[in-house]
C-alpha atoms as a PDB file:
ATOM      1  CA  UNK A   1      38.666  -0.053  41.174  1.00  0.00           C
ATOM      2  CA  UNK A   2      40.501  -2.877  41.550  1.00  0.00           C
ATOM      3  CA  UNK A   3      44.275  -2.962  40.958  1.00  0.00           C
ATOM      4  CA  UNK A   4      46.936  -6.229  40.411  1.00  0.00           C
ATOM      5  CA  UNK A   5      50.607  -5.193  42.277  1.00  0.00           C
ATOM      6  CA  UNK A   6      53.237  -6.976  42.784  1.00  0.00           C
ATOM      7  CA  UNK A   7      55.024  -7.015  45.625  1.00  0.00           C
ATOM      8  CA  UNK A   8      58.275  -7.975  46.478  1.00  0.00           C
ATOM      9  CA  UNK A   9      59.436 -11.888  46.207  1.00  0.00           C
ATOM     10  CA  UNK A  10      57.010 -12.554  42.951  1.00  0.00           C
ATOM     11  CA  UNK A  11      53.530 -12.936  44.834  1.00  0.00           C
ATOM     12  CA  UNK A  12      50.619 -11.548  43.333  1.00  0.00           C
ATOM     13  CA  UNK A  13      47.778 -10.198  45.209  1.00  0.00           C
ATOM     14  CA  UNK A  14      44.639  -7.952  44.983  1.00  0.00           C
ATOM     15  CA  UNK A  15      44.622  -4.686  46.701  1.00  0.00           C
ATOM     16  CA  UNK A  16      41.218  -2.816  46.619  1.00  0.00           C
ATOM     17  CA  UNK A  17      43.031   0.786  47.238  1.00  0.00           C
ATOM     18  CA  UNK A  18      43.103   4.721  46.220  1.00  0.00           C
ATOM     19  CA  UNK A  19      44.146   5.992  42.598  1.00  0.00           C
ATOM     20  CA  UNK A  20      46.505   8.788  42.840  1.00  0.00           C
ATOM     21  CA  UNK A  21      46.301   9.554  39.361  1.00  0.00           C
ATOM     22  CA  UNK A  22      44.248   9.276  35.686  1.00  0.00           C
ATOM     23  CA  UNK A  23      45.562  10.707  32.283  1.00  0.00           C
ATOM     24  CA  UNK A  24      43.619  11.156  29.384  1.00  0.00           C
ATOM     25  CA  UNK A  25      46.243  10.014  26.633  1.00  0.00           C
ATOM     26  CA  UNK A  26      44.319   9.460  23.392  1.00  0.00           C
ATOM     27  CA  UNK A  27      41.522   8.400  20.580  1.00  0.00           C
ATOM     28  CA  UNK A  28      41.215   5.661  19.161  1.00  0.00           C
ATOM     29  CA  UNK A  29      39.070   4.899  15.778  1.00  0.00           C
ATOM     30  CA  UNK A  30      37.211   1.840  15.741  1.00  0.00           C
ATOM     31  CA  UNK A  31      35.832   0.139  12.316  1.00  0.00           C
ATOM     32  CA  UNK A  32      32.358   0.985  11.574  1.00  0.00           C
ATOM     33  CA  UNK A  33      31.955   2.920  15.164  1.00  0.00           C
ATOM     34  CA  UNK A  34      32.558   6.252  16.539  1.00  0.00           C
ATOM     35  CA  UNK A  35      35.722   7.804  17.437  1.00  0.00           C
ATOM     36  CA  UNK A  36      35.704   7.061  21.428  1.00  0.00           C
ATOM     37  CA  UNK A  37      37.992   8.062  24.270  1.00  0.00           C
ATOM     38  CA  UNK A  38      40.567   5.990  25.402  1.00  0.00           C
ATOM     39  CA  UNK A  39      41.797   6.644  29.084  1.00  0.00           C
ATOM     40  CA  UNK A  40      45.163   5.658  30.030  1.00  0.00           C
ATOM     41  CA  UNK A  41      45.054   5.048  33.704  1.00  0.00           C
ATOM     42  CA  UNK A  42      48.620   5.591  35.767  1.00  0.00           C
ATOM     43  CA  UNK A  43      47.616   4.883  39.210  1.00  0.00           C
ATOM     44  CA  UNK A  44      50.046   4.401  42.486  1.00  0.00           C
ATOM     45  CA  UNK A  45      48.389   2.614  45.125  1.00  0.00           C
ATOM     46  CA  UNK A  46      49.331   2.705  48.771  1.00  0.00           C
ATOM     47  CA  UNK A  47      48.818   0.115  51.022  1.00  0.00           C
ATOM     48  CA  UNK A  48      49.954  -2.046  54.193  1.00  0.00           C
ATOM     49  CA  UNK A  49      53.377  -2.931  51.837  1.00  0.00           C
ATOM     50  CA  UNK A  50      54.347  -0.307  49.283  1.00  0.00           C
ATOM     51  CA  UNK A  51      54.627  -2.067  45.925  1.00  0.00           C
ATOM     52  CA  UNK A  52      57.597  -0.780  43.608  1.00  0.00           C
ATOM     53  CA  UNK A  53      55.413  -1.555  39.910  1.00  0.00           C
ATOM     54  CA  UNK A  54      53.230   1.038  38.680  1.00  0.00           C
ATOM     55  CA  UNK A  55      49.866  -0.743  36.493  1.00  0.00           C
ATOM     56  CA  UNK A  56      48.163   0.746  33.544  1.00  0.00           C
ATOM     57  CA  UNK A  57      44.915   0.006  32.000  1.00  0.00           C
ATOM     58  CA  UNK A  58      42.746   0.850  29.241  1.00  0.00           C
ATOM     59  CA  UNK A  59      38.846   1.083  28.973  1.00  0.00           C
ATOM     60  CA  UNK A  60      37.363   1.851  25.198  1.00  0.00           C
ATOM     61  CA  UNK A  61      33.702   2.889  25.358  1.00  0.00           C
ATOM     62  CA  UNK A  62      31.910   1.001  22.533  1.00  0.00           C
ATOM     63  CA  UNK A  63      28.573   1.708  19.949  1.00  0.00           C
ATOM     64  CA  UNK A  64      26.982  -0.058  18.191  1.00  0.00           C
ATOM     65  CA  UNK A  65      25.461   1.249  14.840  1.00  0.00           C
ATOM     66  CA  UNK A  66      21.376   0.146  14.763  1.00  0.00           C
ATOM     67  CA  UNK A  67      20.446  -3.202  12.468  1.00  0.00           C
ATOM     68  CA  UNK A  68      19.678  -2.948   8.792  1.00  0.00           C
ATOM     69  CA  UNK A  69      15.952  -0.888   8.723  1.00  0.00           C
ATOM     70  CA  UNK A  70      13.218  -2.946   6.858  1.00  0.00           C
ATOM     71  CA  UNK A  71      10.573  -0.991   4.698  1.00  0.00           C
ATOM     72  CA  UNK A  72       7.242  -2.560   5.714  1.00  0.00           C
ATOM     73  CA  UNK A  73       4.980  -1.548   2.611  1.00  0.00           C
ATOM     74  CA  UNK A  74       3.336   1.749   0.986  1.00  0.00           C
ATOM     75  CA  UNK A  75       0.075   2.442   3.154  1.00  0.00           C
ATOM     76  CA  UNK A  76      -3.060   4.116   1.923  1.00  0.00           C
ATOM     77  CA  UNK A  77      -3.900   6.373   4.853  1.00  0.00           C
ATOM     78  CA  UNK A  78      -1.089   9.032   6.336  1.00  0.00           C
ATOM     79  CA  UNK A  79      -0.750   7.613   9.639  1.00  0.00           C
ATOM     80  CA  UNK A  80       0.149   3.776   8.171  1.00  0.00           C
ATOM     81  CA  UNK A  81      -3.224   2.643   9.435  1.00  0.00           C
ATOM     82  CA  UNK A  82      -4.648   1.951   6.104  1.00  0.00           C
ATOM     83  CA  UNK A  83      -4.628  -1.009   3.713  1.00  0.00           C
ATOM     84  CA  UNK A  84      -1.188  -1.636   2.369  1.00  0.00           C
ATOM     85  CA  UNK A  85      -1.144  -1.289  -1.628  1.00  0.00           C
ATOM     86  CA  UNK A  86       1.455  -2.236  -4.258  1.00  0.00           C
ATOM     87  CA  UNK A  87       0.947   1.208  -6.809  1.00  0.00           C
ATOM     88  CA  UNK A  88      -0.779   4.676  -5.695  1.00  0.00           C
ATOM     89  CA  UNK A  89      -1.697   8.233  -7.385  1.00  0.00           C
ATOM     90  CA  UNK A  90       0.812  10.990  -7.813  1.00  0.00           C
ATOM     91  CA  UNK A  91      -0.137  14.172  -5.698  1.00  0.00           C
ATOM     92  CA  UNK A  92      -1.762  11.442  -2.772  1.00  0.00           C
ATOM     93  CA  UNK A  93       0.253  11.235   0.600  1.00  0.00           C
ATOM     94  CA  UNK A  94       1.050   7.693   1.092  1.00  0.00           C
ATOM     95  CA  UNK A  95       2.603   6.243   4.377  1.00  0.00           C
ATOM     96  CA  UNK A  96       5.482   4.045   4.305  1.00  0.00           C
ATOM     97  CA  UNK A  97       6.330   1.584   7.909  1.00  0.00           C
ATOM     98  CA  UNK A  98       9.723   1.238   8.813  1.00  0.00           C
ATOM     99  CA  UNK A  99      11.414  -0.439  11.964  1.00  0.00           C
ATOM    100  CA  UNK A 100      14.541  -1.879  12.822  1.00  0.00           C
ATOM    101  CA  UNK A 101      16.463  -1.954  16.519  1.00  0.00           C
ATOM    102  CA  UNK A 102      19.503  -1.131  18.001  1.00  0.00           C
ATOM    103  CA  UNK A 103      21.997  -3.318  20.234  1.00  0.00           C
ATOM    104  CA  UNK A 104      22.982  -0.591  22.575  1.00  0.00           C
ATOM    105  CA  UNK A 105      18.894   0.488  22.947  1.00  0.00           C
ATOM    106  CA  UNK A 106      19.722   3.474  21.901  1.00  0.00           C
ATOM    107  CA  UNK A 107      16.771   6.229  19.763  1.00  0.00           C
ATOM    108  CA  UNK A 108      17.069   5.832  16.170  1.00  0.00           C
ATOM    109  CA  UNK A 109      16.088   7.905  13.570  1.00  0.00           C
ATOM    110  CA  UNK A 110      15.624   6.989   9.489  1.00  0.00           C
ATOM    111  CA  UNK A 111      16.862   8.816   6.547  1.00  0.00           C
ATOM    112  CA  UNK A 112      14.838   8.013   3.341  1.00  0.00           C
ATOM    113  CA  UNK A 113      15.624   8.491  -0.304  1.00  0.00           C
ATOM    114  CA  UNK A 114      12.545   8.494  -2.419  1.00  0.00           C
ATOM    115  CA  UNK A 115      13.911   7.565  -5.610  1.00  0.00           C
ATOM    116  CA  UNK A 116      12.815  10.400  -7.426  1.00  0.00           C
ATOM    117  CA  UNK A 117      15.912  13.074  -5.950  1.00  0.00           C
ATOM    118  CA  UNK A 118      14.363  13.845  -2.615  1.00  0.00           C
ATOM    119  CA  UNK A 119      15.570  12.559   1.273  1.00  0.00           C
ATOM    120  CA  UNK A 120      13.549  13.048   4.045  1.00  0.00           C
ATOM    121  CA  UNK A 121      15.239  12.766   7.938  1.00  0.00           C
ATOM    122  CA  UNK A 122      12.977  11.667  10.746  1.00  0.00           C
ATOM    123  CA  UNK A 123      13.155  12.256  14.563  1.00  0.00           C
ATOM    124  CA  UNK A 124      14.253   9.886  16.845  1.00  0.00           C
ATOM    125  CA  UNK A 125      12.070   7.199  18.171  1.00  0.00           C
ATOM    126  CA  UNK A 126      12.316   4.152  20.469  1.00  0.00           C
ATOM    127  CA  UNK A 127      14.649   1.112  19.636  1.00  0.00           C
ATOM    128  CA  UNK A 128      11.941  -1.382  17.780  1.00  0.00           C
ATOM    129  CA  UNK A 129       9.590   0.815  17.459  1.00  0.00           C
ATOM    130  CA  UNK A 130       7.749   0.909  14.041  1.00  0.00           C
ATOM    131  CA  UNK A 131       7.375   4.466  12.469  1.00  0.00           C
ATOM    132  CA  UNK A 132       5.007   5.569   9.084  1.00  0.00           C
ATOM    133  CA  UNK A 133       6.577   8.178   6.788  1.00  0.00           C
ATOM    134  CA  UNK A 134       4.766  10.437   4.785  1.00  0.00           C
ATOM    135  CA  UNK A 135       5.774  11.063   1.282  1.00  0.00           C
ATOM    136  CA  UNK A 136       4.071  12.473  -2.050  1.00  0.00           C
ATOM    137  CA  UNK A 137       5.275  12.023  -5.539  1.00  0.00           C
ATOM    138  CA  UNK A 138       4.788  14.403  -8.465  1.00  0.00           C
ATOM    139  CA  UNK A 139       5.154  12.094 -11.187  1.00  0.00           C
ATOM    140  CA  UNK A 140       4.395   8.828 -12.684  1.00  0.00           C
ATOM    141  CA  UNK A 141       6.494   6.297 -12.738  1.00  0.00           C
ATOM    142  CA  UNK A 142       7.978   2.556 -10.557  1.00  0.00           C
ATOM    143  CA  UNK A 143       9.796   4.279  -7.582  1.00  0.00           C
ATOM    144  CA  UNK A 144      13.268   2.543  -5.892  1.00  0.00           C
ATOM    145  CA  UNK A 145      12.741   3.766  -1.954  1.00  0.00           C
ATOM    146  CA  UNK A 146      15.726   2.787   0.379  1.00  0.00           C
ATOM    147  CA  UNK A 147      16.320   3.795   3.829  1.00  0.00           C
ATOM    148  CA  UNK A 148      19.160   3.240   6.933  1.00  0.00           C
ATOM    149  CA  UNK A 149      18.700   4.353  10.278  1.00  0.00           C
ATOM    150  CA  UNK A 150      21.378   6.435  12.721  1.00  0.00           C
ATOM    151  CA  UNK A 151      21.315   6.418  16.782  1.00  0.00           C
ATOM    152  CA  UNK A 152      22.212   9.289  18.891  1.00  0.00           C
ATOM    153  CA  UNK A 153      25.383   8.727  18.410  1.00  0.00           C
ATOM    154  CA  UNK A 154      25.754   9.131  14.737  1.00  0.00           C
ATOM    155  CA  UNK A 155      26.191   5.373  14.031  1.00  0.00           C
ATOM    156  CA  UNK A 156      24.845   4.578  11.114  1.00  0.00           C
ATOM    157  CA  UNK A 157      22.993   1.263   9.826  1.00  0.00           C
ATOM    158  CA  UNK A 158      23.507  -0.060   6.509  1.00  0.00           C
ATOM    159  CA  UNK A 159      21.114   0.845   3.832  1.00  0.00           C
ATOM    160  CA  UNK A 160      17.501  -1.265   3.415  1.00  0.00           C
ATOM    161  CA  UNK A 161      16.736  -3.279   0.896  1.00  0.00           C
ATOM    162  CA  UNK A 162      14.955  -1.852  -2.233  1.00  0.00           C
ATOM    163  CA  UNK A 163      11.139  -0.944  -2.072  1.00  0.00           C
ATOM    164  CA  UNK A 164       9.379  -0.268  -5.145  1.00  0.00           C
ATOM    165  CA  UNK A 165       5.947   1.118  -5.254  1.00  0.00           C
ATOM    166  CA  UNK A 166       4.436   2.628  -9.013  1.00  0.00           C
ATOM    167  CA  UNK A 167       2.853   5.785  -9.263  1.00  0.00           C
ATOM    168  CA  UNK A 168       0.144   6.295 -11.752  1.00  0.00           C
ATOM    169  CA  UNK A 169      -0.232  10.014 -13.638  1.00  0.00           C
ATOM    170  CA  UNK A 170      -4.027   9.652 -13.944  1.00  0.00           C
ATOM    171  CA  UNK A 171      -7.386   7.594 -13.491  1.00  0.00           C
ATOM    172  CA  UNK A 172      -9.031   6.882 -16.584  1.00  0.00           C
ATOM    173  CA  UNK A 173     -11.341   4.024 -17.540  1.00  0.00           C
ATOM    174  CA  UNK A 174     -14.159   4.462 -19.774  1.00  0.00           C
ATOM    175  CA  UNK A 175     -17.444   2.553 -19.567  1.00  0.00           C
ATOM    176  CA  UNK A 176     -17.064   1.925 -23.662  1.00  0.00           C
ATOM    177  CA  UNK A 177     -20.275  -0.120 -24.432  1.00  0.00           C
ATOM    178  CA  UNK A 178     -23.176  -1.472 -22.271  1.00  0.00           C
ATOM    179  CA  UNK A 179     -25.056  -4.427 -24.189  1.00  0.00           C
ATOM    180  CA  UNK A 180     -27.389  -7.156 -23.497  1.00  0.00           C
ATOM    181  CA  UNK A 181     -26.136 -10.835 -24.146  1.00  0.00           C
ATOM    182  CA  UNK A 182     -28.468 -12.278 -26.193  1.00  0.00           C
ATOM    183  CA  UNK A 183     -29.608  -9.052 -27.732  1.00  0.00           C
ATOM    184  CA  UNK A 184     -33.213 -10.257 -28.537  1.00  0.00           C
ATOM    185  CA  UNK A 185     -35.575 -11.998 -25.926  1.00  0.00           C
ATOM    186  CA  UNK A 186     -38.937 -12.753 -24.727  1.00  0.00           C
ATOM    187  CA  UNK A 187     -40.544 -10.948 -21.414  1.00  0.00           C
ATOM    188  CA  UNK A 188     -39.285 -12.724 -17.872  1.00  0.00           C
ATOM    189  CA  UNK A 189     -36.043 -14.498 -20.017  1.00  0.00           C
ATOM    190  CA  UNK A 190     -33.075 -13.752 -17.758  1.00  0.00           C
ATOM    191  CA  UNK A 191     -29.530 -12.242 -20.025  1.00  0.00           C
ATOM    192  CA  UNK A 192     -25.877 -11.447 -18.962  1.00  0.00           C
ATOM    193  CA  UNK A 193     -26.146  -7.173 -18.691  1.00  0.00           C
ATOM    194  CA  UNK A 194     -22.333  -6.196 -20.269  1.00  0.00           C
ATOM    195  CA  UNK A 195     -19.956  -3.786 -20.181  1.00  0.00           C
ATOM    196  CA  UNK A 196     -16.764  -3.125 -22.062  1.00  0.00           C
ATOM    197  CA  UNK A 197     -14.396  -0.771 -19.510  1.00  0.00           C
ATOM    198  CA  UNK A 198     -11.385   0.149 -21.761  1.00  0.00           C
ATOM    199  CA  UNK A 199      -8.249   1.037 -20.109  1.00  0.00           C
ATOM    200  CA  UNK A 200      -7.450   4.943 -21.447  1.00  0.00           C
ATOM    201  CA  UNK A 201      -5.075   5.759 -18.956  1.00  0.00           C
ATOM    202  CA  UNK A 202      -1.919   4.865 -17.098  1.00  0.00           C
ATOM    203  CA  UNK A 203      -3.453   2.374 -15.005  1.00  0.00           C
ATOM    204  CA  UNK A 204      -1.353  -0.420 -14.040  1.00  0.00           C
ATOM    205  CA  UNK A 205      -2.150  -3.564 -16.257  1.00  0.00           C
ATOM    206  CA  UNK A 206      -1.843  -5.867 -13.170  1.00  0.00           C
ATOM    207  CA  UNK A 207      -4.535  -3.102 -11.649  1.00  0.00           C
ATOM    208  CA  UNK A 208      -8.181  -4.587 -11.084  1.00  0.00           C
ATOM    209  CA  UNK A 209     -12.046  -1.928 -11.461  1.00  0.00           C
ATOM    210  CA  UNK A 210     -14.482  -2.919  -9.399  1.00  0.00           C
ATOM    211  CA  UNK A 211     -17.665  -2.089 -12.296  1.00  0.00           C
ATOM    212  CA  UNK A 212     -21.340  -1.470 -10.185  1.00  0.00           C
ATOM    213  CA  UNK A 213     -24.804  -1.854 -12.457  1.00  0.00           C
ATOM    214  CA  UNK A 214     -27.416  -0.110 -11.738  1.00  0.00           C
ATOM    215  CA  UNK A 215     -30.994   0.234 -13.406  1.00  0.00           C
ATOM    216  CA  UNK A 216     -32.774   3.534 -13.224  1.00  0.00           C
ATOM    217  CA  UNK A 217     -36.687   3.282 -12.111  1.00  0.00           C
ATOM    218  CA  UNK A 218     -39.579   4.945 -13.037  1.00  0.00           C
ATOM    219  CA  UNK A 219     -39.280   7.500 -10.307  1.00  0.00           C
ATOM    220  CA  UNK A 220     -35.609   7.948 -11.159  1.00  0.00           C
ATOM    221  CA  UNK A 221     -34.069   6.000  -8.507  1.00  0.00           C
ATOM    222  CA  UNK A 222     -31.017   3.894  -8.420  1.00  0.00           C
ATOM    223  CA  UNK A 223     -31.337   0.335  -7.773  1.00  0.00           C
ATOM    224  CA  UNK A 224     -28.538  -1.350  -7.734  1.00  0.00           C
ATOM    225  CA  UNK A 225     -28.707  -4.925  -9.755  1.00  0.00           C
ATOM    226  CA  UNK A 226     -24.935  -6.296  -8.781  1.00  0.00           C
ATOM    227  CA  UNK A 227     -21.484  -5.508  -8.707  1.00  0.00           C
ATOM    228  CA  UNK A 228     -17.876  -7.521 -10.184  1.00  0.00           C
ATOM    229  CA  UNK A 229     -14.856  -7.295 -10.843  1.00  0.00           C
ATOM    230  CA  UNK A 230     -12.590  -7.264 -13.919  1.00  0.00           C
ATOM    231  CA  UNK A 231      -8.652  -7.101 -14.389  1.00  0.00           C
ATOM    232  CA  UNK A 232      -7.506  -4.634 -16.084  1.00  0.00           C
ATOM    233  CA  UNK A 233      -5.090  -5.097 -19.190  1.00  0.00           C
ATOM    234  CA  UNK A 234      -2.909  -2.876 -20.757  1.00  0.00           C
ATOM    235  CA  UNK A 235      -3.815   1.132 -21.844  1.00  0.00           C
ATOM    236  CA  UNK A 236      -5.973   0.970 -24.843  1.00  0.00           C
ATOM    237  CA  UNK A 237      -7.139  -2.275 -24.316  1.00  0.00           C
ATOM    238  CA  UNK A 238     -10.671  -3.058 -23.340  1.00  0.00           C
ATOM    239  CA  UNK A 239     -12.044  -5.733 -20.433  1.00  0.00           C
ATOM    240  CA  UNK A 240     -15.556  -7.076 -19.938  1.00  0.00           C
ATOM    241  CA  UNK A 241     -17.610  -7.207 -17.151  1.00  0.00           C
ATOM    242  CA  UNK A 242     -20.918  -9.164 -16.706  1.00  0.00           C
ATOM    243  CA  UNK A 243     -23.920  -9.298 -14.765  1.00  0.00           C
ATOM    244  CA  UNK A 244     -25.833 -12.753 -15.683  1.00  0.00           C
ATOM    245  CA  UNK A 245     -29.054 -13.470 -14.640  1.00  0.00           C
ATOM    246  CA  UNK A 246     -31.122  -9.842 -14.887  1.00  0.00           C
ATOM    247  CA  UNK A 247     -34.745 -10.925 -15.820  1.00  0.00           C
ATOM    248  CA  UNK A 248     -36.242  -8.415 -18.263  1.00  0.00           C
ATOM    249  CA  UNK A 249     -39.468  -7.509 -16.816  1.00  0.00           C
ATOM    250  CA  UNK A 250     -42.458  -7.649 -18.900  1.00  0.00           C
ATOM    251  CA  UNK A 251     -44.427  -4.678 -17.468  1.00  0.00           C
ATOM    252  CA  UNK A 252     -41.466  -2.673 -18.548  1.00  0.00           C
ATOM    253  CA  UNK A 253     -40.983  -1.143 -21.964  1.00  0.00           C
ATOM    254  CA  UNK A 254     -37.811   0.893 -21.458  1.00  0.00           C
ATOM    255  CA  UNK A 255     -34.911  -0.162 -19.141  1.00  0.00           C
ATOM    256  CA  UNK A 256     -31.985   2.384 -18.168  1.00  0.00           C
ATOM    257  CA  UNK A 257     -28.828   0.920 -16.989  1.00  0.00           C
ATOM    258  CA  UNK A 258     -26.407   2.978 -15.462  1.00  0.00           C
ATOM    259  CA  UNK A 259     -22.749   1.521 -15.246  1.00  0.00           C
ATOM    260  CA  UNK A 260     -20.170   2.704 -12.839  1.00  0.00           C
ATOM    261  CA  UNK A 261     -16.100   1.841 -12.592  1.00  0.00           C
ATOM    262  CA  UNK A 262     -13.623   2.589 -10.058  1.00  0.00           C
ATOM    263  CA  UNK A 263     -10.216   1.578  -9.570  1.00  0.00           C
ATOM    264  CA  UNK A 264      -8.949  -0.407  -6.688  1.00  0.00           C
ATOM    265  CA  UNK A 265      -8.387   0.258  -3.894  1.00  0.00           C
ATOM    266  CA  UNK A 266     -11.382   2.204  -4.407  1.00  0.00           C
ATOM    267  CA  UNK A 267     -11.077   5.121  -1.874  1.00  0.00           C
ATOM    268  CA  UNK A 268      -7.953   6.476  -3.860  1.00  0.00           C
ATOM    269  CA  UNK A 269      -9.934   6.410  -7.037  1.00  0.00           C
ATOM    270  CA  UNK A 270     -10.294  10.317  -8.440  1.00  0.00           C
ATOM    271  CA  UNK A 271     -12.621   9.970 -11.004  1.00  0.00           C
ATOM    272  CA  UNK A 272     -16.079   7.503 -10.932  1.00  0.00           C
ATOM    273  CA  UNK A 273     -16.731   6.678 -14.574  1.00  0.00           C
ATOM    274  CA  UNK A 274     -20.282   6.519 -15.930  1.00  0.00           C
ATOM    275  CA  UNK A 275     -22.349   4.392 -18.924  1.00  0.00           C
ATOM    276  CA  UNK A 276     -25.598   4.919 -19.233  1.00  0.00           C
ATOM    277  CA  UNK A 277     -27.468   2.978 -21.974  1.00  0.00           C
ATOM    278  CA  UNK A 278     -30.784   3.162 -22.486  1.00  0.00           C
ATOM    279  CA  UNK A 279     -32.631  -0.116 -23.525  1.00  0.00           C
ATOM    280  CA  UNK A 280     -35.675   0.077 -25.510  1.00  0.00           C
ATOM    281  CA  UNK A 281     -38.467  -2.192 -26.053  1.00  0.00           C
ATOM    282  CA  UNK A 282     -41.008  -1.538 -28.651  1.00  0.00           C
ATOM    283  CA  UNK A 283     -44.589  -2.839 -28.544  1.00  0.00           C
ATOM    284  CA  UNK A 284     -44.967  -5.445 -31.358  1.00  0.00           C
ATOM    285  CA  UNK A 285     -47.590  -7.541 -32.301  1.00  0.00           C
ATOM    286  CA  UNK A 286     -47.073 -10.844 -33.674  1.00  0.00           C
ATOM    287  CA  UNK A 287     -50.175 -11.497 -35.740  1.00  0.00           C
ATOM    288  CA  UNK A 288     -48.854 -15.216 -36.708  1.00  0.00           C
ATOM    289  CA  UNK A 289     -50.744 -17.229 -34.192  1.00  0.00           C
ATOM    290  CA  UNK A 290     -51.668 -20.886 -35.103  1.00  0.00           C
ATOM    291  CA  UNK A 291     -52.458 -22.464 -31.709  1.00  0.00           C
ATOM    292  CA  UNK A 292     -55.242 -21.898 -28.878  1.00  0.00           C
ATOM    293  CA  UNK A 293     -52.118 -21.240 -26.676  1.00  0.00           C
ATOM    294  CA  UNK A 294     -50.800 -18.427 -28.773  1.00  0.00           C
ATOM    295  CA  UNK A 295     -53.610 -16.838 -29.526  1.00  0.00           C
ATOM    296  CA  UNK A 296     -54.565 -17.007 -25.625  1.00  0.00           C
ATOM    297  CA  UNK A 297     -51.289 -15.831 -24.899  1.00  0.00           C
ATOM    298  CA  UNK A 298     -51.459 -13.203 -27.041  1.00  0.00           C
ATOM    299  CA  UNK A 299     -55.012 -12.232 -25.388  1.00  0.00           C
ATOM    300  CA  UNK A 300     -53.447 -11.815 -21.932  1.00  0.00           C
ATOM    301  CA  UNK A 301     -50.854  -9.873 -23.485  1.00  0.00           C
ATOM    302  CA  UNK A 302     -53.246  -7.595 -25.266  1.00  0.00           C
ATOM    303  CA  UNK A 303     -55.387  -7.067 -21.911  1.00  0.00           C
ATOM    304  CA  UNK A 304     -51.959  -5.599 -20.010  1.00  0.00           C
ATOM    305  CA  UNK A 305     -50.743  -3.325 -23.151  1.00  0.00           C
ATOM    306  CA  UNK A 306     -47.542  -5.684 -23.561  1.00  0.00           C
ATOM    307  CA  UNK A 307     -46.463  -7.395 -26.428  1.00  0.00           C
ATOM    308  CA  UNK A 308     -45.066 -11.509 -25.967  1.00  0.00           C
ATOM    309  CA  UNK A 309     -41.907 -11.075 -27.677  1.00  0.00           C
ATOM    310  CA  UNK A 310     -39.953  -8.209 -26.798  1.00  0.00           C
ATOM    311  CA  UNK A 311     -37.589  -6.373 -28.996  1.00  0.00           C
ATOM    312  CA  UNK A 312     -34.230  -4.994 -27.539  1.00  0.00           C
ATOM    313  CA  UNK A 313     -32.724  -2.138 -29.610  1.00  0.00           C
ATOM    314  CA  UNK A 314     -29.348  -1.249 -28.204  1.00  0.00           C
END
């Protein structure tokens, strides 16, 4: 350690020499920081000239509390390595990132409150390191999450800005009418296949369904025509979606369309809604032919069993 004397007849000099003495003498409290030692050092030095002044000095040991945490986003898989979402379902464990860093490089650890009366402590991890919380909520509702972080030391950060994330109570959206669009048509004519999804629930109205069509076969298989999507509007309120373009075979008299809506993000959706409609179409024979061409037409037609206008009774 090195030491300023003074000597006698005023000139300074450095003298690199043995402390005979070191007295604790007190604490100080700093603002915002822990309460750290501070040594009062009384030290005698000997060396080629004795020096009549004895010289004091005072170290403080500083901390630094860690910066201001950031919540990331609300995660759809436990571990944070999911798609980030803006609303979930109560009872689902959602992950939520959080980071931040500390000046000293010291471990940090985050203590979270949910909004909805519970706190949940972490262990420490790494300065800058990013770390995915778990939590579940019970009820619906729009959530306020904050969070600060502490080191090892006990310093503590200031709190996070607010994170809100909405939790829905339920899933429930109802395939409420499958339809044709135009209701009447001849064989081969392409028309929009319809469905009304009505919004029964609790779903978010800024929420979106991704609605699947699907026609049944003869054998009983599903083959899948298309898929869209549709926004969904407030509860009680109905949204379409459409299909354009399905050609209405001519060989067939009876089509079965099967209509499926989930929510989205679709792995988190509970419950897979289902419309089936069945779509009939009679035989009928038009007997008012004035032309070669109809009454050809309507020859062919006779030969395969299948009427030229088909009827659609929904």
């Amino acid at each position: 350690m090195v030491f300023c004397g003074k000597r006698k007849g005023g000139v300074k000099r450095n003298m690199n020499k043995k402390v005979l003495g070191v007295t604790v003498i007190g604490l100080i409290l700093l603002s915002n920081l822990l309460v750290l030692p501070v040594v009062g050092i009384t030290a005698r030095v000997e060396g080629d000239k004795q020096v009549s002044n004895e010289t004091e000095k005072s170290n403080t040991y500083g901390n630094s509390p860690p910066d201001t945490p950031k919540i990331d986003g609300c995660y759809d898989s436990y571990y944070g390595n999911g798609e980030k979402v803006d609303w979930g379902y109560v009872t689902i464990i959602y992950a939520y990132g959080i980071s931040t860093t500390d000046p000293d490089d010291d471990d940090v650890k985050f203590i979270f409150n949910w909004g909805d009366g519970e706190t949940t402590t972490t262990g420490f991890i790494s300065s800058g390191g990013e770390y995915y919380v778990p939590h579940t909520y019970t009820k619906s509702g729009t959530y306020t999450i904050t969070a600060k972080a502490e080191d090892i030391h006990g310093a503590e950060s200031s709190w996070s800005e607010p994170f809100e994330i909405t939790m829905i109570d339920y899933f429930d959206l109802d395939v409420d009418r499958v339809y044709t669009d135009p209701t009447s048509f001849k064989p081969n004519e392409r028309v929009d296949l319809c469905a009304d999804i009505k919004n029964t629930g609790t779903l978010p109205s800024d929420s979106s369904a991704r609605v699947s069509f699907y026609e049944i076969t003869g054998h009983g298989d599903e083959e899948k025509i298309g898929e869209t999507i549709v926004d969904i509007i407030d509860a009680g309120e109905t949204s379409t979606a459409v299909i354009s373009g399905f050609k209405w075979w001519n060989d067939r008299e009876e089509h079965t369309i099967l209509v499926e809506v989930e929510s989205l993000p679709g792995e988190r959706t509970d419950v897979n809604n289902i419309g089936i409609e069945y779509f009939s179409a009679p035989r009928v024979r038009n007997m008012n032919i004035y032309s070669p061409v109809n009454w050809l037409n309507w020859f062919f037609s006779f030969l395969v069993n299948t009427s030229p206008l088909h009827t659609v009774n929904i």
